[in-house]
C-alpha atoms as a PDB file:
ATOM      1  CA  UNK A   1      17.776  -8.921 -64.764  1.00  0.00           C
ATOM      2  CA  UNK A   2      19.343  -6.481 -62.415  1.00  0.00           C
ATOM      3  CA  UNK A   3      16.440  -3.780 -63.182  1.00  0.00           C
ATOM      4  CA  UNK A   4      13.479  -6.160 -62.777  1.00  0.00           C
ATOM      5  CA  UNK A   5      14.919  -7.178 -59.224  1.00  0.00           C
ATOM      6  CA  UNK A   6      15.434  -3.357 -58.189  1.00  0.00           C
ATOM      7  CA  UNK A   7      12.035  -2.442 -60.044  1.00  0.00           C
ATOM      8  CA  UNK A   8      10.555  -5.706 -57.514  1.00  0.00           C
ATOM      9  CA  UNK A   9      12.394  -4.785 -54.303  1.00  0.00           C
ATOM     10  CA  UNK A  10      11.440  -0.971 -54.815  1.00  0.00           C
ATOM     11  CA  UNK A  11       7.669  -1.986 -55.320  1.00  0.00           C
ATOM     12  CA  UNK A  12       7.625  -4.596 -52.659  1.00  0.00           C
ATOM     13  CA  UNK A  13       9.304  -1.939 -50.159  1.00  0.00           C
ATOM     14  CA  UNK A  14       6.531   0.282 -50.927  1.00  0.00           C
ATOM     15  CA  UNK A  15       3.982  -2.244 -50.156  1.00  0.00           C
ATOM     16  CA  UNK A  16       4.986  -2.659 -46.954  1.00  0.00           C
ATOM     17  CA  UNK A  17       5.564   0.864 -46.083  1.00  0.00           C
ATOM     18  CA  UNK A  18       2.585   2.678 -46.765  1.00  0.00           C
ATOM     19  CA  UNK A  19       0.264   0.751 -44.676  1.00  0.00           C
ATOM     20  CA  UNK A  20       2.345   0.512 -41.818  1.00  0.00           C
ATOM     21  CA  UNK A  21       2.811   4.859 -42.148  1.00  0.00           C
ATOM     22  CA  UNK A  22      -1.261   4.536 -42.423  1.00  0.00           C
ATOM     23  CA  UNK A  23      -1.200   2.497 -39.040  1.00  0.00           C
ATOM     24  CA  UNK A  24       1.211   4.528 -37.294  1.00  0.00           C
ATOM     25  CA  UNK A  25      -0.651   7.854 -38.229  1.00  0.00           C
ATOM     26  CA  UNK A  26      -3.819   6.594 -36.748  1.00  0.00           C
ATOM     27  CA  UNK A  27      -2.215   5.557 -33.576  1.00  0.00           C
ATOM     28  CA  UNK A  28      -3.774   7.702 -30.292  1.00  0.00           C
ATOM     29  CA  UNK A  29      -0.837  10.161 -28.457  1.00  0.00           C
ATOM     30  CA  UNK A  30       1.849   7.734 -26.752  1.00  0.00           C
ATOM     31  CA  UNK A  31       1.692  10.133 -23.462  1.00  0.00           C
ATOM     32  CA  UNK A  32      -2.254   9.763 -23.489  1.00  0.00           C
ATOM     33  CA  UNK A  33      -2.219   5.917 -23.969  1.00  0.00           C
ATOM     34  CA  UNK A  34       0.174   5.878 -20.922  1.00  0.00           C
ATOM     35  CA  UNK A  35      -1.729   7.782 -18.770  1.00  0.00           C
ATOM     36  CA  UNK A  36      -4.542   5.252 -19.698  1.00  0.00           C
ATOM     37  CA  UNK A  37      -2.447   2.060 -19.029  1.00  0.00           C
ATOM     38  CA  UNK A  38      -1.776   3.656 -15.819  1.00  0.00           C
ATOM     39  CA  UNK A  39      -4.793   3.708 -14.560  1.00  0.00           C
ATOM     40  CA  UNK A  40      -6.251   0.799 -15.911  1.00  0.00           C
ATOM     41  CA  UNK A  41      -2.890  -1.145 -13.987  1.00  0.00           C
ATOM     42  CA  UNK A  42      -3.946   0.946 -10.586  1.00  0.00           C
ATOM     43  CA  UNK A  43      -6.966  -0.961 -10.886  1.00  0.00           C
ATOM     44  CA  UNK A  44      -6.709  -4.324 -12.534  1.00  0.00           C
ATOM     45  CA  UNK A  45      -8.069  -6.791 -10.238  1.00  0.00           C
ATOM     46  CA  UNK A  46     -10.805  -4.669  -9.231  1.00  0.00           C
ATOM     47  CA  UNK A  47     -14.515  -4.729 -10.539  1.00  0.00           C
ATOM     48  CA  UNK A  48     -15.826  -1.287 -11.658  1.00  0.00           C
ATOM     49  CA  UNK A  49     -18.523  -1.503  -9.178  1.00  0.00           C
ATOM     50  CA  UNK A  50     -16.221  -2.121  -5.870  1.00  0.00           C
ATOM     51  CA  UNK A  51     -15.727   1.271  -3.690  1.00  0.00           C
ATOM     52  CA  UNK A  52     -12.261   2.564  -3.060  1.00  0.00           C
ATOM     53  CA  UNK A  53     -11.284   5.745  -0.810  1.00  0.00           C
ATOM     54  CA  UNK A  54      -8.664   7.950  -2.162  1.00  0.00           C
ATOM     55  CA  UNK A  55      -6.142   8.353   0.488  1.00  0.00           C
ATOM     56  CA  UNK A  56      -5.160  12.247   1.356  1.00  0.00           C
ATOM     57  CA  UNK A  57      -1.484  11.168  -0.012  1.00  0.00           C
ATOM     58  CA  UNK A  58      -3.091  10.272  -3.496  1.00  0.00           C
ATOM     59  CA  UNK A  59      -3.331   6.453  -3.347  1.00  0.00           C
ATOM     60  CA  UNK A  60      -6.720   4.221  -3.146  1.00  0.00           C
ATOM     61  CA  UNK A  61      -7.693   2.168  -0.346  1.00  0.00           C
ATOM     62  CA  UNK A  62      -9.766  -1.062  -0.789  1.00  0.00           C
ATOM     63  CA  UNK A  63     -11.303  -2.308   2.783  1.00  0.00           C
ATOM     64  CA  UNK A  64     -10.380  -1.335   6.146  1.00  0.00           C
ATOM     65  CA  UNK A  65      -6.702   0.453   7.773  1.00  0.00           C
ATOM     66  CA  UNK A  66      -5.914   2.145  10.793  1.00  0.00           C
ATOM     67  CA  UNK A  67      -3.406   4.918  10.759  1.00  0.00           C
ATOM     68  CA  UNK A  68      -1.342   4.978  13.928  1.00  0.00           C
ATOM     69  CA  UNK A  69       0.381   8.372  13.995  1.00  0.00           C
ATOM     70  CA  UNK A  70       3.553   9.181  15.454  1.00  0.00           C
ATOM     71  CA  UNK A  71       1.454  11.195  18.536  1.00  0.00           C
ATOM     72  CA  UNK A  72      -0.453   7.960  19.388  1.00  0.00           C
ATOM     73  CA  UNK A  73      -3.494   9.098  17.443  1.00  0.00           C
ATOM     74  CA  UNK A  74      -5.366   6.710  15.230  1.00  0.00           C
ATOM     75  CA  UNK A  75      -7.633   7.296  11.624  1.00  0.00           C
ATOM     76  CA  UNK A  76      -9.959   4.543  10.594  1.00  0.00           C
ATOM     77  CA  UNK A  77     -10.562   4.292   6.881  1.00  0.00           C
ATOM     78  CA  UNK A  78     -13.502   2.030   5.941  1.00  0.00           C
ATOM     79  CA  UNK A  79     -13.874   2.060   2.032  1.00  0.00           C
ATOM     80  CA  UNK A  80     -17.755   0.742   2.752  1.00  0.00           C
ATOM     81  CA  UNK A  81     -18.635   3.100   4.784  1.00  0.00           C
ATOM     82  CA  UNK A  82     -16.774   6.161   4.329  1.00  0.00           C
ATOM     83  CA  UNK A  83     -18.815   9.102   2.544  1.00  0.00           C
ATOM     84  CA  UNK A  84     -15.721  10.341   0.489  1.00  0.00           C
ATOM     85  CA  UNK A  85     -15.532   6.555  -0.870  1.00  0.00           C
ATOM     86  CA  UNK A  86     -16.503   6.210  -4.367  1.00  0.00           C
ATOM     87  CA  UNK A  87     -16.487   3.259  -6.858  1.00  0.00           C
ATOM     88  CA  UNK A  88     -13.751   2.213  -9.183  1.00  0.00           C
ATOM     89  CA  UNK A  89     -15.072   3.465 -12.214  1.00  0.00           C
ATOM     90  CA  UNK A  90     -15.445   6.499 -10.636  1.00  0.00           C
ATOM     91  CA  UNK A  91     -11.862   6.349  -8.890  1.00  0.00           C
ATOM     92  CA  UNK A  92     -10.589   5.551 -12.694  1.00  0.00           C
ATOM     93  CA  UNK A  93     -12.293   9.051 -14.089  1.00  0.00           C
ATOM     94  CA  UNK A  94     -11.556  11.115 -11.538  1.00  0.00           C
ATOM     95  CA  UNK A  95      -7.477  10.122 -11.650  1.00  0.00           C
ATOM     96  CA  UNK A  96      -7.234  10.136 -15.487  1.00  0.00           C
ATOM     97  CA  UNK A  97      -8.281  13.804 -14.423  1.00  0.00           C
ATOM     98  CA  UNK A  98      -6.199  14.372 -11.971  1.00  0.00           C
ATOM     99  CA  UNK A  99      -3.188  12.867 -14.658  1.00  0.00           C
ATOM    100  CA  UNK A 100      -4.232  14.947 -17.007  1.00  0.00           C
ATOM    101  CA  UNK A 101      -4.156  18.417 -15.420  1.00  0.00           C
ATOM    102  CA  UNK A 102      -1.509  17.300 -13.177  1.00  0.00           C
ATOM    103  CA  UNK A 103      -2.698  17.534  -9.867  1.00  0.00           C
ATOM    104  CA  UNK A 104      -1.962  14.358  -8.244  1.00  0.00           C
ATOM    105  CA  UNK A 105      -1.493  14.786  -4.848  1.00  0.00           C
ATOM    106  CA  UNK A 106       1.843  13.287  -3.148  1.00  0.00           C
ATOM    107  CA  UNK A 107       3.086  12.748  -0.145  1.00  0.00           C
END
């Protein structure tokens, strides 16, 4: 009696092992899927088509700010307008690039 239950558990244990090994093998690199989540979450309520500026200290702007520096200068970003603006989709490539090489610029 005692062999058929440890001949059953050690069968049953391997069922369930091997296909989760299988799953966890074809799993993509934690760090990548990360980086991925991460910029996905930058832009989750935005459509791929809507433009966004990249700000020179590394974040994206949706819309219109004014920048009043310390001097009493201003900047006016426009993220319809602007030249340098770009759509999300492209926003999403070009920081999974900038993630990737590790170039993202901070302030």
């Amino acid at each position: 009696m005692k062999k058929t239950t440890l001949v059953g558990i050690v069968l049953l244990s391997g069922c369930i092992i091997i296909p989760v090994t299988h799953a966890m093998a074809s799993e993509k690199d934690p760090e990548q899927q990360g980086k991925e989540a991460y910029v996905q979450n930058v832009f989750s309520t935005m459509a791929d088509d809507e433009k966004v500026l990249q700000m020179p200290s590394g974040g994206f702007l949706s819309g219109e700010a004014t920048v009043i520096k310390a001097d009493g200068t201003t900047i006016e970003y426009n993220s319809e307008t602007d030249p340098g603006a770009m759509t999300v989709a492209e926003a999403k490539e070009a920081l999974q690039i900038q993630l990737e090489s590790g170039t993202l610029p901070t302030e």
